[in-house]
Protein backbone atom coordinates (compact mmCIF):
# COMPACT_ATOMS: atom_id res chain seq x y z
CA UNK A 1 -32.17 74.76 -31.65
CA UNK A 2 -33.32 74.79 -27.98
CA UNK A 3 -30.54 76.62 -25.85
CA UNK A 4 -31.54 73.88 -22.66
CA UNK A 5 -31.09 71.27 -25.11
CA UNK A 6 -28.05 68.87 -24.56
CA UNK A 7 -25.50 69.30 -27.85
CA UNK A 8 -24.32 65.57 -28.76
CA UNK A 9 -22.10 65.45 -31.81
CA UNK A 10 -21.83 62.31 -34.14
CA UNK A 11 -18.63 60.82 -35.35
CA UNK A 12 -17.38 57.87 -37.35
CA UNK A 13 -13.88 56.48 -36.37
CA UNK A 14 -11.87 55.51 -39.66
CA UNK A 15 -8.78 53.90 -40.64
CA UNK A 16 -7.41 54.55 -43.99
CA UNK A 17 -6.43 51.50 -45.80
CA UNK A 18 -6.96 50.26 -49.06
CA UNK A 19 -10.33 50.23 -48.85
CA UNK A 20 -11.06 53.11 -46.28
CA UNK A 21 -12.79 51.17 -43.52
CA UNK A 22 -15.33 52.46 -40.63
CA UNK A 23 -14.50 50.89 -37.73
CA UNK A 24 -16.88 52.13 -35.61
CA UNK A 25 -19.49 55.14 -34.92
CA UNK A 26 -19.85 57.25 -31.96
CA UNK A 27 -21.28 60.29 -29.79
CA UNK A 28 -19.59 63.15 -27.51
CA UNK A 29 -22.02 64.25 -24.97
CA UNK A 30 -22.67 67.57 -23.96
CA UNK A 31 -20.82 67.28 -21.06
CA UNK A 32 -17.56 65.70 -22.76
CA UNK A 33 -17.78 62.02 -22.24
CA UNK A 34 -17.50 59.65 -25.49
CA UNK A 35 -19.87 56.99 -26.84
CA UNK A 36 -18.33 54.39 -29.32
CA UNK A 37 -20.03 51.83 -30.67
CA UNK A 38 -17.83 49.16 -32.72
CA UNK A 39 -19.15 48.05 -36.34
CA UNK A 40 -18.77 44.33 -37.12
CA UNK A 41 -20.17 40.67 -36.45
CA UNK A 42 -19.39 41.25 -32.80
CA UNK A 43 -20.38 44.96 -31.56
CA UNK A 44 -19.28 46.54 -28.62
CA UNK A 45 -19.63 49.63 -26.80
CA UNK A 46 -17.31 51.61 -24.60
CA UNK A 47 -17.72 54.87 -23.26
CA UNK A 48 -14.91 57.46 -22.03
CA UNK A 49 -15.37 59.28 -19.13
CA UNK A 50 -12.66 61.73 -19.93
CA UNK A 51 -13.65 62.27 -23.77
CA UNK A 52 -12.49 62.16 -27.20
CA UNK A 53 -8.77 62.53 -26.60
CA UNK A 54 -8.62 59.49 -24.66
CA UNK A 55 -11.12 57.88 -26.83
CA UNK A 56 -8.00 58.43 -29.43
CA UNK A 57 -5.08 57.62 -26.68
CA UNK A 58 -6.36 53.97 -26.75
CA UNK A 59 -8.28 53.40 -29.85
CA UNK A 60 -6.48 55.55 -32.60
CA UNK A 61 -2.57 54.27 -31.60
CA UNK A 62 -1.45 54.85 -35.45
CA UNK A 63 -2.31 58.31 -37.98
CA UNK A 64 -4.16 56.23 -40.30
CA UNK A 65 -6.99 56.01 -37.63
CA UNK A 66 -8.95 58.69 -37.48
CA UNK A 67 -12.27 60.54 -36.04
CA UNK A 68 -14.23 61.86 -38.71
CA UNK A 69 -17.19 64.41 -37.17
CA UNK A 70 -20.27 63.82 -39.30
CA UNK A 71 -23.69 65.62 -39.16
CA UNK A 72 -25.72 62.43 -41.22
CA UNK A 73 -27.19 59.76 -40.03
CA UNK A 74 -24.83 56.92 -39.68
CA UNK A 75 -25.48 53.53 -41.98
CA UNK A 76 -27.33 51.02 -40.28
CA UNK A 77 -25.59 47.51 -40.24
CA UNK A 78 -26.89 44.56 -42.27
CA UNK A 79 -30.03 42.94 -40.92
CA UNK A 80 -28.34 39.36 -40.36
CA UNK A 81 -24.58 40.00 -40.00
CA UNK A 82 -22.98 36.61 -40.96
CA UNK A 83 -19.80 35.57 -38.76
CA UNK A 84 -16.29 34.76 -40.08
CA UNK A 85 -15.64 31.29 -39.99
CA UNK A 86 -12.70 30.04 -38.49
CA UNK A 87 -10.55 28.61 -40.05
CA UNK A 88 -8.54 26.68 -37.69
CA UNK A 89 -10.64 23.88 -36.16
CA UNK A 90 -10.95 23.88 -32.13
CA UNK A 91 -9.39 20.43 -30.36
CA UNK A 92 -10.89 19.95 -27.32
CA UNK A 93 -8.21 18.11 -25.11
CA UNK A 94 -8.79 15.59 -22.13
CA UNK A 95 -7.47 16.99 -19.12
CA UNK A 96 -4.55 15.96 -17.16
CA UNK A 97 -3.79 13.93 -14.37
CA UNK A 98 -1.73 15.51 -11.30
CA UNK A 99 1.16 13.29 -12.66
CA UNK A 100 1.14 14.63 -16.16
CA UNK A 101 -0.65 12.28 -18.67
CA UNK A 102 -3.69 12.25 -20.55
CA UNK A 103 -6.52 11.26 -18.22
CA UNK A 104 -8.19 9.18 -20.56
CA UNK A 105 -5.27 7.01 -22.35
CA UNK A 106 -2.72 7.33 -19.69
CA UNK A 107 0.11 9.10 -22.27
CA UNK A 108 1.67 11.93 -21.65
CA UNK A 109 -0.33 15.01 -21.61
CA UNK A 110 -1.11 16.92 -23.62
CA UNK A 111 -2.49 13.86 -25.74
CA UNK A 112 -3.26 14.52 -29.12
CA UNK A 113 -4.29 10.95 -30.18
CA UNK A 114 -7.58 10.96 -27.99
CA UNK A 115 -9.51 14.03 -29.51
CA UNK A 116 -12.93 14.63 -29.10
């Protein structure tokens, strides 16, 4: 390897349950900072400025999460990642008058009756 070149290191964060899960896969720069990239129907990235220990402060609260260093390629996700559902439907609610009540029957708020 290339002395100049940077030195990135890969890493999977893990929580062991029953099954052992991958939450998430990530990168510490050469010069510290920490790359995480959260697995899942909604990904997300966050970086730490101040590196993998506070990485772990605020993402590893409990000993069954762990950072596992790995020198593979990481999994790619599924090509079509299929959202939960949810199960509880979402009531959309008419808004309220300054006096309290529903401001399209008149009851009082919140209104249940009117729905969508």
């Amino acid at each position: 390897m290339n002395p100049l070149q940077p030195k990135a290191r890969l890493f999977r964060l893990v929580r062991h349950t029953n099954p052992t899960a991958i939450l998430a896969e990530g990168v510490e720069w050469s010069d510290g900072a920490a790359t995480l990239r959260w697995r899942g129907p909604w990904p997300s990235t966050a970086t730490w400025d101040a590196g993998i220990p506070a990485l772990l402060a605020t993402q590893a609260p409990d000993p069954r999460t762990q950072l596992h260093w790995t020198h593979e390629p990481l999994p790619s996700p599924p090509d079509d990642p299929t959202p939960p559902t949810d199960p509880t439907p979402t009531i959309w609610l008419p808004s309220p008058t300054p006096e309290g009540l529903c401001s399209r029957c008149g009851q009082p708020w919140p209104c249940l009756s009117c729905g969508p």
